[in-house]
PDB file of N, CA and C in Angstrom:
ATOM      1  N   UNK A   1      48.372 -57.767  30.700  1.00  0.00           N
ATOM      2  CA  UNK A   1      48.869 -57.235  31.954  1.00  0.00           C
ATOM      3  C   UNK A   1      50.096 -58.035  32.407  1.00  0.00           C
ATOM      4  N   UNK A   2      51.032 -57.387  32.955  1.00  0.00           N
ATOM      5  CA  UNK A   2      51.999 -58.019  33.109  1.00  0.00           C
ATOM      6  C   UNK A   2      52.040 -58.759  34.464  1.00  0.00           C
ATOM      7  N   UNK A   3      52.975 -60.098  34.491  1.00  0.00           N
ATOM      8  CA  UNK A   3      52.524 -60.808  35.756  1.00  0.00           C
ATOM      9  C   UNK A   3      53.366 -59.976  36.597  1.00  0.00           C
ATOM     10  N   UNK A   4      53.219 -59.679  38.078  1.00  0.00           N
ATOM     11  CA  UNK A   4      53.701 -59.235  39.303  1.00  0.00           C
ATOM     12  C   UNK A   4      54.938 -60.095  39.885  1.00  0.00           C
ATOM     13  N   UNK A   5      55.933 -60.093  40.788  1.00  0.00           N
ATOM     14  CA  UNK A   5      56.843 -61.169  41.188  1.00  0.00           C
ATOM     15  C   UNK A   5      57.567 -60.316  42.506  1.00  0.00           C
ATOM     16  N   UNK A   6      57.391 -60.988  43.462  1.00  0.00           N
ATOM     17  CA  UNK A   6      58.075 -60.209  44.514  1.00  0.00           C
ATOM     18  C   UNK A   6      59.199 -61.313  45.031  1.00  0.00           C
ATOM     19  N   UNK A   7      60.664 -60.502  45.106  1.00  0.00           N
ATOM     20  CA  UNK A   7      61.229 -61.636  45.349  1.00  0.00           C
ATOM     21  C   UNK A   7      62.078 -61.116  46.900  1.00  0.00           C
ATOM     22  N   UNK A   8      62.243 -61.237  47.573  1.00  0.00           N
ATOM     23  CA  UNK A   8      62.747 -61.239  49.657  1.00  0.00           C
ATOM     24  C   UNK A   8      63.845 -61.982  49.712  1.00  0.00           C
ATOM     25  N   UNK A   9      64.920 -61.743  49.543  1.00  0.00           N
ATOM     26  CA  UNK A   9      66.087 -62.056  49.854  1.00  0.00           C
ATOM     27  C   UNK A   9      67.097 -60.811  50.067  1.00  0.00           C
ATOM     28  N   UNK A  10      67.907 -61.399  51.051  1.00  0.00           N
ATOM     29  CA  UNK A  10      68.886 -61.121  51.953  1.00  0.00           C
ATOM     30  C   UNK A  10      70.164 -60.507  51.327  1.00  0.00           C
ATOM     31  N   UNK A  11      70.458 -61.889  50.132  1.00  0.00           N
ATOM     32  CA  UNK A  11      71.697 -62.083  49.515  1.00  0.00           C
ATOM     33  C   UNK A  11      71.585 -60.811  48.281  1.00  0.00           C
ATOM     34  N   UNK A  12      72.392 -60.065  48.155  1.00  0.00           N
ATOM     35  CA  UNK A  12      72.341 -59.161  46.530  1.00  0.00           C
ATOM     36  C   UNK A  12      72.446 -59.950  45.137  1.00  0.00           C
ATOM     37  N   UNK A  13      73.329 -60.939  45.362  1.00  0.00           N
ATOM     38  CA  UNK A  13      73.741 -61.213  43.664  1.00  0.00           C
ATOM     39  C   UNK A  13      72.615 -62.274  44.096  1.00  0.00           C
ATOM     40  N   UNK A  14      71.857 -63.212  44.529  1.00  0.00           N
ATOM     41  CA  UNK A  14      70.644 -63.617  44.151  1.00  0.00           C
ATOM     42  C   UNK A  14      69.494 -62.832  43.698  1.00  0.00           C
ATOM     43  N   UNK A  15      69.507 -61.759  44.504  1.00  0.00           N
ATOM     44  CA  UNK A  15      68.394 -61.143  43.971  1.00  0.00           C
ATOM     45  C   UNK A  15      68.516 -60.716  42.416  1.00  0.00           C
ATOM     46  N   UNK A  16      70.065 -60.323  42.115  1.00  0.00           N
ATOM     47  CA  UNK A  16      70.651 -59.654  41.118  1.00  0.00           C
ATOM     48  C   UNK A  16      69.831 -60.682  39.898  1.00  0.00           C
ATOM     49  N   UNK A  17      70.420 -61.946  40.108  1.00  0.00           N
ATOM     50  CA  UNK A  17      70.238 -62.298  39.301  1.00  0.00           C
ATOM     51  C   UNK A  17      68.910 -63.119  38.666  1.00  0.00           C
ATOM     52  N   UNK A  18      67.920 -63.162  40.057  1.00  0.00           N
ATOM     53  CA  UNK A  18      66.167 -63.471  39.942  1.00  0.00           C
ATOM     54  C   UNK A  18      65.783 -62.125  39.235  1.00  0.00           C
ATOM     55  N   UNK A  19      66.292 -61.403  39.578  1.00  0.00           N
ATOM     56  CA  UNK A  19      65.448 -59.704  39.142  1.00  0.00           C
ATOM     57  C   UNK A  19      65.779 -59.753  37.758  1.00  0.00           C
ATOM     58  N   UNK A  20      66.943 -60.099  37.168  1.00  0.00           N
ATOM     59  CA  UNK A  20      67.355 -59.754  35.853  1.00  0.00           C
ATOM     60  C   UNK A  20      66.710 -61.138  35.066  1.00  0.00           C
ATOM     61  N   UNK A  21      66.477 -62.293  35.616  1.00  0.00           N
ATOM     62  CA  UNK A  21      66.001 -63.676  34.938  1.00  0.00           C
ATOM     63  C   UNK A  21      64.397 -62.951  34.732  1.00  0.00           C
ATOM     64  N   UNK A  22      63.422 -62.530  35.753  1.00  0.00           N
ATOM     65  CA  UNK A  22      62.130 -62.282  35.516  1.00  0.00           C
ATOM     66  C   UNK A  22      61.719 -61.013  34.893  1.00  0.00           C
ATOM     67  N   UNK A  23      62.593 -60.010  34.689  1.00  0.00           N
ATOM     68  CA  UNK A  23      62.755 -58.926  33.899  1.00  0.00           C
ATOM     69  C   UNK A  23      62.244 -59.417  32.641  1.00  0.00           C
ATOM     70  N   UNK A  24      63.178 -60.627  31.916  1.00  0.00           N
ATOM     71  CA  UNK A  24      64.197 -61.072  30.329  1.00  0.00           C
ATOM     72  C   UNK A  24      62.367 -62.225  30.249  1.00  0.00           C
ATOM     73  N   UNK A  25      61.861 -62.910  31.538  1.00  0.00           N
ATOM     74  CA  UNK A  25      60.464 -63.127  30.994  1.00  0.00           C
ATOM     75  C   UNK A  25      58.968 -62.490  31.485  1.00  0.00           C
ATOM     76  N   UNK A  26      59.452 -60.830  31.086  1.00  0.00           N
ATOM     77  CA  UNK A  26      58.120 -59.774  31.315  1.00  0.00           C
ATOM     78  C   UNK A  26      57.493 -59.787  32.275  1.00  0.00           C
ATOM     79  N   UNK A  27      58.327 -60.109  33.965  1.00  0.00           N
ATOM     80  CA  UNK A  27      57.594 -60.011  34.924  1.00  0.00           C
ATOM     81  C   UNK A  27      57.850 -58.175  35.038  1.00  0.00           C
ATOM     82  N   UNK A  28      56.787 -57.890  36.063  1.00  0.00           N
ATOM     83  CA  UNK A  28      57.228 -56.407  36.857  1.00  0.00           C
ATOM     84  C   UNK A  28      57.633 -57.060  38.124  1.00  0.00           C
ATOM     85  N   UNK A  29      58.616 -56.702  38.691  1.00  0.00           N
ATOM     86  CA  UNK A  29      59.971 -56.880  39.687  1.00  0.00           C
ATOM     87  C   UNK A  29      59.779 -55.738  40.930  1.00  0.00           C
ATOM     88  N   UNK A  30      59.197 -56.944  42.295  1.00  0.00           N
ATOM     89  CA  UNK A  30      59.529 -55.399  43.281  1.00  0.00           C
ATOM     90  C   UNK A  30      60.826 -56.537  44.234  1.00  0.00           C
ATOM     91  N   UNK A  31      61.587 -55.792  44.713  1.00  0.00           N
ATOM     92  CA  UNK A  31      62.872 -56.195  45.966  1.00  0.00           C
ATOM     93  C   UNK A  31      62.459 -56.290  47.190  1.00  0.00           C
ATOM     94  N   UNK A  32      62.454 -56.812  48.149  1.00  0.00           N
ATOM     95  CA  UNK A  32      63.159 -56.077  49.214  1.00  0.00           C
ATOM     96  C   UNK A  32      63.847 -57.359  50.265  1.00  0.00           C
ATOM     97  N   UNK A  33      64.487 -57.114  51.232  1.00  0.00           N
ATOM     98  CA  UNK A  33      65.488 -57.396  51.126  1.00  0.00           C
ATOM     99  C   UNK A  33      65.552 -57.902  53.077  1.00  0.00           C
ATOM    100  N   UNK A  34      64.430 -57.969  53.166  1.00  0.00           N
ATOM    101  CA  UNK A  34      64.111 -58.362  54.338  1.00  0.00           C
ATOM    102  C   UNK A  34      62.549 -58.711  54.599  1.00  0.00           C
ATOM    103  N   UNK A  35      62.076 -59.349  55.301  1.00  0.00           N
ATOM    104  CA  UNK A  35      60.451 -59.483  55.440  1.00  0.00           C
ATOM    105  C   UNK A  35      59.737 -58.376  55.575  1.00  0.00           C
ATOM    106  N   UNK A  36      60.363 -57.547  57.064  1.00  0.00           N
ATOM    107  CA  UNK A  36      59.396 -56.391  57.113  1.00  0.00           C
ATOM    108  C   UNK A  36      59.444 -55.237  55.345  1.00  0.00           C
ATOM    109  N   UNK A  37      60.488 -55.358  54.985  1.00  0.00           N
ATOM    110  CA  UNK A  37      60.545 -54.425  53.400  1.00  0.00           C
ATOM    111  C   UNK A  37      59.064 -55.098  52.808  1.00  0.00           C
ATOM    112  N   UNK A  38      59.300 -56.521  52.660  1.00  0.00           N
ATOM    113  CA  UNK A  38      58.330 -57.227  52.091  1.00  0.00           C
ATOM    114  C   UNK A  38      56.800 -56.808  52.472  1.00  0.00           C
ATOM    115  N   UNK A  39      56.494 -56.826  53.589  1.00  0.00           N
ATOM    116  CA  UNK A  39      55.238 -56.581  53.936  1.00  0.00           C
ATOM    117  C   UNK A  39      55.221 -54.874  54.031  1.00  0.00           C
ATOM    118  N   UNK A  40      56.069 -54.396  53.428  1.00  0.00           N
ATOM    119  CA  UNK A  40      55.750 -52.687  53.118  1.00  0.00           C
ATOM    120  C   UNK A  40      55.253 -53.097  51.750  1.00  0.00           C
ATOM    121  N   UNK A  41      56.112 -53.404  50.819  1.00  0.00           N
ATOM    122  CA  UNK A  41      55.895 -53.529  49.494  1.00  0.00           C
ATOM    123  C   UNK A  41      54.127 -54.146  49.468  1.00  0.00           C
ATOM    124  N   UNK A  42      53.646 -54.792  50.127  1.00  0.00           N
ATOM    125  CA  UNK A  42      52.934 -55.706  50.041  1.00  0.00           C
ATOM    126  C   UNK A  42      51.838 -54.767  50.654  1.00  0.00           C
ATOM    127  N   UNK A  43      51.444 -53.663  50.846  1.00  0.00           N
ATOM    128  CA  UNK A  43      50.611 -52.741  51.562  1.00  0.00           C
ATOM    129  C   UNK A  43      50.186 -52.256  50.030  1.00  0.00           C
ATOM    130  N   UNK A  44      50.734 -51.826  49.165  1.00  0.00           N
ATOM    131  CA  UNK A  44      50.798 -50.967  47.891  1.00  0.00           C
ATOM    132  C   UNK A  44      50.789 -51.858  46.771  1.00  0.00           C
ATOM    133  N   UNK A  45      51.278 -53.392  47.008  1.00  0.00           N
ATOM    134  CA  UNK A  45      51.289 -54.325  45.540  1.00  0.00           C
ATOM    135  C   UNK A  45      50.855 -55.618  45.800  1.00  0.00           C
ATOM    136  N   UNK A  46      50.029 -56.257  45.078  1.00  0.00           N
ATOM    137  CA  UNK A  46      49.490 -57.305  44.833  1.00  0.00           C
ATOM    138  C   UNK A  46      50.243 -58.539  43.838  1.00  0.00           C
ATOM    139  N   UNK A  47      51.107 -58.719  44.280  1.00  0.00           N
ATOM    140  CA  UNK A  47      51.806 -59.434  43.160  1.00  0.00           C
ATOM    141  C   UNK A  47      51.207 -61.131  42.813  1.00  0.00           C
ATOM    142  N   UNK A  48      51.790 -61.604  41.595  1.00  0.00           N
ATOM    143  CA  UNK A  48      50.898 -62.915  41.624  1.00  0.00           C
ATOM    144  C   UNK A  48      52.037 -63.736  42.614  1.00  0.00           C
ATOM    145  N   UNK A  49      53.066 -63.377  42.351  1.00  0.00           N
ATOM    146  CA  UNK A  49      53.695 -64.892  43.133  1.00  0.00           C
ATOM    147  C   UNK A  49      54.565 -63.914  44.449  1.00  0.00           C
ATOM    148  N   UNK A  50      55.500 -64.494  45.407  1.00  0.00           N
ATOM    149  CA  UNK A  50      56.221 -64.152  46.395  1.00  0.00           C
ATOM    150  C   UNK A  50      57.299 -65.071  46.813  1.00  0.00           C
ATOM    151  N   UNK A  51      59.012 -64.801  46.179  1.00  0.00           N
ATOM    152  CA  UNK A  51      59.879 -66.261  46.320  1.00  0.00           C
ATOM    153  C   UNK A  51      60.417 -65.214  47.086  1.00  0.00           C
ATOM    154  N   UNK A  52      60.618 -66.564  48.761  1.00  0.00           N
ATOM    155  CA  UNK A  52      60.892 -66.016  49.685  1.00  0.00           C
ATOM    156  C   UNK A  52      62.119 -66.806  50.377  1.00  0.00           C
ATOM    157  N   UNK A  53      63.224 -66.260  50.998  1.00  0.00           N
ATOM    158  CA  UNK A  53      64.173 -66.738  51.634  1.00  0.00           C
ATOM    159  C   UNK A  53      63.637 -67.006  52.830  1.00  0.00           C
ATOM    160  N   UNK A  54      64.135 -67.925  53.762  1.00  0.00           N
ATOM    161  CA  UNK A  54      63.632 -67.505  55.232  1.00  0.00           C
ATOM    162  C   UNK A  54      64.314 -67.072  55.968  1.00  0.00           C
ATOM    163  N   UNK A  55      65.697 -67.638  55.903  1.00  0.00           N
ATOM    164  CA  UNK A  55      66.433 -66.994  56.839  1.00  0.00           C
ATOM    165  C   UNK A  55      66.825 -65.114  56.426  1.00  0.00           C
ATOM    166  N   UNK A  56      66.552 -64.260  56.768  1.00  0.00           N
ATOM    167  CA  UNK A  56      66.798 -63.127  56.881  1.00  0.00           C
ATOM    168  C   UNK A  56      66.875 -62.130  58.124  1.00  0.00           C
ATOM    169  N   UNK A  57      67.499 -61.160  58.173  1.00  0.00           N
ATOM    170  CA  UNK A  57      67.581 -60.033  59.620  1.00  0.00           C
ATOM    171  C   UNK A  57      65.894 -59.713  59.809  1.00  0.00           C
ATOM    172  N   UNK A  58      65.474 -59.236  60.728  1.00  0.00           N
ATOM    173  CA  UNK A  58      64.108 -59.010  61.301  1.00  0.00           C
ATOM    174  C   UNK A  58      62.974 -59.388  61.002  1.00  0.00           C
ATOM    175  N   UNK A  59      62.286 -59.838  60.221  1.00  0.00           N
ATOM    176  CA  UNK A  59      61.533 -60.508  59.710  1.00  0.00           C
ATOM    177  C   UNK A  59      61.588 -61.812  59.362  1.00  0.00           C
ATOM    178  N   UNK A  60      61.537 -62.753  59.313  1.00  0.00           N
ATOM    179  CA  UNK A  60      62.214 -64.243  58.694  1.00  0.00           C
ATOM    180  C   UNK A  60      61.053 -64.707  58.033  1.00  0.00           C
ATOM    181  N   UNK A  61      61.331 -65.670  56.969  1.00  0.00           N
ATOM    182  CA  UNK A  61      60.351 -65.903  56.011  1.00  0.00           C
ATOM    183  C   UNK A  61      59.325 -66.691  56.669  1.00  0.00           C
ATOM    184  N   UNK A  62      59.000 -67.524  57.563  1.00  0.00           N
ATOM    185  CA  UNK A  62      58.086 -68.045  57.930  1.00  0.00           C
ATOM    186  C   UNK A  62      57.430 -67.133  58.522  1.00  0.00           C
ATOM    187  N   UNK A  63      57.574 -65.539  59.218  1.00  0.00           N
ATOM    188  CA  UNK A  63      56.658 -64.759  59.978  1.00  0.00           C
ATOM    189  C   UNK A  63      56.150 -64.011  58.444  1.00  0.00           C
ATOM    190  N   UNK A  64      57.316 -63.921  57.590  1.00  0.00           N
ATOM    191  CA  UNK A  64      56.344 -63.324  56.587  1.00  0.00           C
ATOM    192  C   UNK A  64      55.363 -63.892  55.979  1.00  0.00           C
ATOM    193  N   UNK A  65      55.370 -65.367  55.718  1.00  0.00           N
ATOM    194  CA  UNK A  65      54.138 -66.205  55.122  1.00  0.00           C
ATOM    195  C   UNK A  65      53.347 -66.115  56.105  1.00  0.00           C
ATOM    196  N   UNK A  66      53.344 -65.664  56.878  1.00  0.00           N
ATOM    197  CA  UNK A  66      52.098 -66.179  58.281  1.00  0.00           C
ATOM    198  C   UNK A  66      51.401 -64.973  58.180  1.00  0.00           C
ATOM    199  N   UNK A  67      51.966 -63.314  57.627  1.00  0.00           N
ATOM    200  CA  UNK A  67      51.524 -62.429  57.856  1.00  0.00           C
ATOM    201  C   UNK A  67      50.610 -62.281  56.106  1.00  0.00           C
ATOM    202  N   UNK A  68      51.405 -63.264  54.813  1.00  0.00           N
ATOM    203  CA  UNK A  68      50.592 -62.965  53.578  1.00  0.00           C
ATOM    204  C   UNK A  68      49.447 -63.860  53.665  1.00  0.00           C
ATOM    205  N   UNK A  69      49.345 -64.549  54.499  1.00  0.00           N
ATOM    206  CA  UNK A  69      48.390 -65.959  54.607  1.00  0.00           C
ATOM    207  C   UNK A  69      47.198 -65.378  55.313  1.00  0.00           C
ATOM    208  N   UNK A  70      47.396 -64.134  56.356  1.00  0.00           N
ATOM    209  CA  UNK A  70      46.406 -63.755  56.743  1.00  0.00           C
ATOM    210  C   UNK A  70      45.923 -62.229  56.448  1.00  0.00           C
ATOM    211  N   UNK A  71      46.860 -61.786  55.537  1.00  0.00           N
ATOM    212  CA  UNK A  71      46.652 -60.741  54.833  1.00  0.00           C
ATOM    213  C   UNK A  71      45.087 -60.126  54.027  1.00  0.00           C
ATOM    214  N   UNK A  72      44.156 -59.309  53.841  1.00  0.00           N
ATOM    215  CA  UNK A  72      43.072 -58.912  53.202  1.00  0.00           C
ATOM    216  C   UNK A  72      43.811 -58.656  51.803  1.00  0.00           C
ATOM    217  N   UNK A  73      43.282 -58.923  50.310  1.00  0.00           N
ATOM    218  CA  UNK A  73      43.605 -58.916  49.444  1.00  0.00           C
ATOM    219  C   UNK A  73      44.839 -60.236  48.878  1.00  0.00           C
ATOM    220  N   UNK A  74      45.337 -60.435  49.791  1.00  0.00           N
ATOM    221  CA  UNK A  74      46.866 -61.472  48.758  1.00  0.00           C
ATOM    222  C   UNK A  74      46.609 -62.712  48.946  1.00  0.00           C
ATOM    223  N   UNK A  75      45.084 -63.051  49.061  1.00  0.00           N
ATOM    224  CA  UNK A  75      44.581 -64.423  48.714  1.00  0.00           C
ATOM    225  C   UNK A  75      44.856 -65.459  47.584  1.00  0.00           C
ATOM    226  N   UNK A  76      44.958 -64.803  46.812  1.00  0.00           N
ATOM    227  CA  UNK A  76      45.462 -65.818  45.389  1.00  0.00           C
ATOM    228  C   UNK A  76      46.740 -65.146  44.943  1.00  0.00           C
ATOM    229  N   UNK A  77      47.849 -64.398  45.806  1.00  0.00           N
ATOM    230  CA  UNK A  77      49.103 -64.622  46.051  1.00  0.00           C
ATOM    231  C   UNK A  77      49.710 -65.869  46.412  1.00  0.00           C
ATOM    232  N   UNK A  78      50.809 -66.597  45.040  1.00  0.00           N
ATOM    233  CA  UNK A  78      51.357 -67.725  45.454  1.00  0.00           C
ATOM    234  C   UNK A  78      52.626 -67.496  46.252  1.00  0.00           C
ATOM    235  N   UNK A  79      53.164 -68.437  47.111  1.00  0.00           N
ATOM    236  CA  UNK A  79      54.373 -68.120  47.992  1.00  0.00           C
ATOM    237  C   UNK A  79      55.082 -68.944  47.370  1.00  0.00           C
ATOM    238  N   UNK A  80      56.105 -69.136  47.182  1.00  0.00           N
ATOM    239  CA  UNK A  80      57.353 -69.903  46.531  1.00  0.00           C
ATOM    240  C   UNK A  80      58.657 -70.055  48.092  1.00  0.00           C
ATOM    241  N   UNK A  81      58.889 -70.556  48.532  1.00  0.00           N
ATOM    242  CA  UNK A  81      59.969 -70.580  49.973  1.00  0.00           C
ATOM    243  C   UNK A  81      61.140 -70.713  48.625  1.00  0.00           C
ATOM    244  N   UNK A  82      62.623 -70.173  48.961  1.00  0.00           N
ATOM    245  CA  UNK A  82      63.928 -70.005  47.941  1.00  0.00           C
ATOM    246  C   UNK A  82      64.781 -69.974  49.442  1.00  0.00           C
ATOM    247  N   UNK A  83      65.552 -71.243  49.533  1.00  0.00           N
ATOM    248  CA  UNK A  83      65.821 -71.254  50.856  1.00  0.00           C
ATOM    249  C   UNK A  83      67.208 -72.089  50.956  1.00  0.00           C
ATOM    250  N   UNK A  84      68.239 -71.952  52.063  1.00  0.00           N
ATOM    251  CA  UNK A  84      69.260 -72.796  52.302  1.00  0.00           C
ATOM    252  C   UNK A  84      68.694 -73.952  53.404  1.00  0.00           C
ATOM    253  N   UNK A  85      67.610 -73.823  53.591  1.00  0.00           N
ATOM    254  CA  UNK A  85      67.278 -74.591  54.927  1.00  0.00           C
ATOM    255  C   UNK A  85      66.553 -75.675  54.165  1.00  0.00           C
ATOM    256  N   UNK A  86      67.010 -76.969  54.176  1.00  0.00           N
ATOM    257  CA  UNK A  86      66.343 -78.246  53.497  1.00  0.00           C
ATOM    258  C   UNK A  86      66.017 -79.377  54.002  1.00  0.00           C
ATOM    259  N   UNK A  87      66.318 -78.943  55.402  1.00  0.00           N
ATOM    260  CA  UNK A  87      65.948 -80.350  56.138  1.00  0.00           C
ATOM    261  C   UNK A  87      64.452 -80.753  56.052  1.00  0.00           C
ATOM    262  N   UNK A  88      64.201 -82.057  55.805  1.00  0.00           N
ATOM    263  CA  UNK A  88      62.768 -82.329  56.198  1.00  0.00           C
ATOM    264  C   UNK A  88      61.806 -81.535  56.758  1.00  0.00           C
ATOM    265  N   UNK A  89      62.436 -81.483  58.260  1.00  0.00           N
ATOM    266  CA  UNK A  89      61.371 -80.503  59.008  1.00  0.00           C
ATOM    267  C   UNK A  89      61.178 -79.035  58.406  1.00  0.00           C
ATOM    268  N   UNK A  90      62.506 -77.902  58.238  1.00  0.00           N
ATOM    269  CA  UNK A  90      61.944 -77.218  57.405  1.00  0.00           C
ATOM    270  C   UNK A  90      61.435 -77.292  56.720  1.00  0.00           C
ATOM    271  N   UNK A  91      61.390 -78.031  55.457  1.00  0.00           N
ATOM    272  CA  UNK A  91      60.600 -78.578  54.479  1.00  0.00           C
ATOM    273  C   UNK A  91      58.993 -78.382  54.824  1.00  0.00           C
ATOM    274  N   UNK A  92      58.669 -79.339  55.796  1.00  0.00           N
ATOM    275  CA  UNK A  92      57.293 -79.398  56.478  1.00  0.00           C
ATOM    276  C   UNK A  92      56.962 -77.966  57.054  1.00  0.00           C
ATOM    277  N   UNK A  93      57.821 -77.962  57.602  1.00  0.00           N
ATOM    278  CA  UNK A  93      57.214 -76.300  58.078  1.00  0.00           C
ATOM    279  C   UNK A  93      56.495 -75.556  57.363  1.00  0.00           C
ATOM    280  N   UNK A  94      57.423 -75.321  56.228  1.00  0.00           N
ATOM    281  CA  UNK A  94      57.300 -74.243  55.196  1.00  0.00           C
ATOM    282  C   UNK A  94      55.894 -74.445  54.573  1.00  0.00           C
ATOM    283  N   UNK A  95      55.986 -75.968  54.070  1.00  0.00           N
ATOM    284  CA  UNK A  95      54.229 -75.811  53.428  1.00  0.00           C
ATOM    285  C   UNK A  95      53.290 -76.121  54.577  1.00  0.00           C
ATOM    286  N   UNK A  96      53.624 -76.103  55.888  1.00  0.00           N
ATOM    287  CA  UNK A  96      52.688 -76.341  57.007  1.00  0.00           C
ATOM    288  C   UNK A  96      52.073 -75.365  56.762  1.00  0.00           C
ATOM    289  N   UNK A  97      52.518 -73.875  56.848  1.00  0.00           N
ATOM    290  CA  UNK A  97      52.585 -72.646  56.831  1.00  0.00           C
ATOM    291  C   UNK A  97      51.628 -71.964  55.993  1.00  0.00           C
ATOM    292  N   UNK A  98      51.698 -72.696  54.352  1.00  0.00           N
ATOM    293  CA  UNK A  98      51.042 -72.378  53.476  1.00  0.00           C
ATOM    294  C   UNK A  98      51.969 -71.779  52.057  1.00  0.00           C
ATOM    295  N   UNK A  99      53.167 -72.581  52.348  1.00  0.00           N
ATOM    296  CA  UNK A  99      53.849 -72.263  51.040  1.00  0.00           C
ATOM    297  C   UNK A  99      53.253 -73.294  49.904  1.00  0.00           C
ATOM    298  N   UNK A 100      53.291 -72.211  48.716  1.00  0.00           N
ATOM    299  CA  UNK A 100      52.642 -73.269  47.516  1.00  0.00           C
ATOM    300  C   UNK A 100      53.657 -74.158  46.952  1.00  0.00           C
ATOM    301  N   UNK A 101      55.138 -73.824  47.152  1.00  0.00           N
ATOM    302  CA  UNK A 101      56.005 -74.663  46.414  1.00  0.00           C
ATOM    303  C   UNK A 101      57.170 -74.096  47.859  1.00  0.00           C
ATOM    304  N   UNK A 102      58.346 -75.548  47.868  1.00  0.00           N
ATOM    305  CA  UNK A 102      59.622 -75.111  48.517  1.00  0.00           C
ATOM    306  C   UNK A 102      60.650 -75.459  47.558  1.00  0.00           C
ATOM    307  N   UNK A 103      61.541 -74.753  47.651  1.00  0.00           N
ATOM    308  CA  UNK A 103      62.909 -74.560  46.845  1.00  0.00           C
ATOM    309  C   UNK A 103      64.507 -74.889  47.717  1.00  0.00           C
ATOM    310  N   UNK A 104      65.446 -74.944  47.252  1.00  0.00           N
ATOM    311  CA  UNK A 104      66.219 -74.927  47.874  1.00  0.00           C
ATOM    312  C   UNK A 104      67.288 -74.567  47.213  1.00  0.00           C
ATOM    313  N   UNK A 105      68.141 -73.923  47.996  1.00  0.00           N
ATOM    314  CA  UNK A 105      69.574 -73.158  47.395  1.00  0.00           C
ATOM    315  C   UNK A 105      70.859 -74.495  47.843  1.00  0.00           C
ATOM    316  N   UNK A 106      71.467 -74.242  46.972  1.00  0.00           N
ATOM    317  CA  UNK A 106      71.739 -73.675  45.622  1.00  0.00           C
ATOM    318  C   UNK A 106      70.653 -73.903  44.595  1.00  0.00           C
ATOM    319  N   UNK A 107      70.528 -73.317  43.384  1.00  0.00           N
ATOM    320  CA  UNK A 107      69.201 -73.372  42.772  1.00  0.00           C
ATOM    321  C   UNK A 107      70.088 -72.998  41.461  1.00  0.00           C
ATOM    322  N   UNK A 108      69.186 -73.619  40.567  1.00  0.00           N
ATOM    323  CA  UNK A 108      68.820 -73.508  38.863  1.00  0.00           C
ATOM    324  C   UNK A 108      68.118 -72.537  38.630  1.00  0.00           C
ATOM    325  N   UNK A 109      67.940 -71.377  38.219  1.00  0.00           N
ATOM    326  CA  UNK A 109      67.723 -70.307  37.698  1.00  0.00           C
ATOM    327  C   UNK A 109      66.435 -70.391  36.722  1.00  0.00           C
ATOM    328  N   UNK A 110      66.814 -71.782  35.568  1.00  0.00           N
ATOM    329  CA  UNK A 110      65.965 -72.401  34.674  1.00  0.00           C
ATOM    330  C   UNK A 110      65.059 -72.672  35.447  1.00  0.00           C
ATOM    331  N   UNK A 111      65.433 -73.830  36.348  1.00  0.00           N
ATOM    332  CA  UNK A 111      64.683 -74.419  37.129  1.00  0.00           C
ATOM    333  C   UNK A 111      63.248 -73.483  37.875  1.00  0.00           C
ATOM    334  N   UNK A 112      63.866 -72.719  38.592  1.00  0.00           N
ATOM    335  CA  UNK A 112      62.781 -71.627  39.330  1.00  0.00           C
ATOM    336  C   UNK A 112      61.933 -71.055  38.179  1.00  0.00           C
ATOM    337  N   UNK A 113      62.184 -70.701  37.365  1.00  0.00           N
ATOM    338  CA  UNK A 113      61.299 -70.189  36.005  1.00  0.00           C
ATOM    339  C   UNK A 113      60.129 -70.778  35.748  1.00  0.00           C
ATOM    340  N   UNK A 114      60.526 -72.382  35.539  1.00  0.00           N
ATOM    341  CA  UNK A 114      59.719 -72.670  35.187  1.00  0.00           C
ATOM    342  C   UNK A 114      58.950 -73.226  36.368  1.00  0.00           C
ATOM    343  N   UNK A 115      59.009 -73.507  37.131  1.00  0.00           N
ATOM    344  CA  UNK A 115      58.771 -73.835  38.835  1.00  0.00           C
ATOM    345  C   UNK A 115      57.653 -72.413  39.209  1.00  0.00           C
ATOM    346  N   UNK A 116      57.687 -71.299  38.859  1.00  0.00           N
ATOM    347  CA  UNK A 116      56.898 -70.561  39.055  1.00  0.00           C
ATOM    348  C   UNK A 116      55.963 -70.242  37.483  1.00  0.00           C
ATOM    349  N   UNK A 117      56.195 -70.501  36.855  1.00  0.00           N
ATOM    350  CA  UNK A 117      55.326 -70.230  35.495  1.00  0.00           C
ATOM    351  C   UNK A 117      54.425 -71.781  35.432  1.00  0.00           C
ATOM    352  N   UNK A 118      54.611 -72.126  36.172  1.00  0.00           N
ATOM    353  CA  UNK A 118      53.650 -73.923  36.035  1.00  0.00           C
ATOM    354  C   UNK A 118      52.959 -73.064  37.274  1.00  0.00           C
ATOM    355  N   UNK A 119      52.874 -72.732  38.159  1.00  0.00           N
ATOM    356  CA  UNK A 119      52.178 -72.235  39.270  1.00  0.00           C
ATOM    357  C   UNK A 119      51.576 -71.266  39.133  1.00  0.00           C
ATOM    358  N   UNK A 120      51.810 -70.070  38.248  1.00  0.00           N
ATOM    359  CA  UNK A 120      51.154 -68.399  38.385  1.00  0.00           C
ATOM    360  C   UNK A 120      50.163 -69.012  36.884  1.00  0.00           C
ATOM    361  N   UNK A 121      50.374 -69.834  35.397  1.00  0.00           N
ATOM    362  CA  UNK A 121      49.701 -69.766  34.524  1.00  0.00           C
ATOM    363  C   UNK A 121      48.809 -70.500  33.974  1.00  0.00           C
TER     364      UNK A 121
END
């Protein structure tokens, strides 16, 4: 079965290029492109992992972890934070929250790969 990967960002050519990196290692790939998209997608799919921006228009990634954290079913959904925000305190926030891993942009491509394949296998 193929692993699931939902990735919530804002930016296009990031997504462009997470979507085309987890494609090339046999994930199934859903978008969207804001939180609330996210928690549509997330009504209909169970994915194993969720790399999430925070800063985004209407939704922002910390209301979306707060809403998969208390979600029925996306219990052993991992959250991944993919973020420009690196200060300490964000930092803390983020896994206050219940992120399983935080990231920070600019980012390694390699890097995130394997950063989520040590976590989903």
């Amino acid at each position: 079965m193929k692993r699931k990967i939902l990735i919530v960002d804002d930016e296009p050519n990031i997504v462009m290029s997470l979507e085309y990196t987890f494609k090339k290692q046999d994930f199934e790939v859903y978008i969207a492109r804001d939180g609330s998209e996210a928690l549509e997608i997330l009504k209909q799919e169970v994915p194993d992992i969720v790399l999430l921006d925070i800063m985004m228009p209407n939704v922002d990634g910390y209301q979306t972890l707060t809403h998969i954290k208390k979600a029925k079913g996306l219990e052993h959904t991992k959250v991944v934070f993919l973020t420009a925000k690196n200060k300490a305190s964000d930092i803390e926030k983020g896994l206050k929250l219940g992120a399983d891993k935080y990231l920070t942009k600019p980012f390694s491509v390699k890097k995130i790969v394997s950063e989520i394949l040590e976590l989903i296998d």
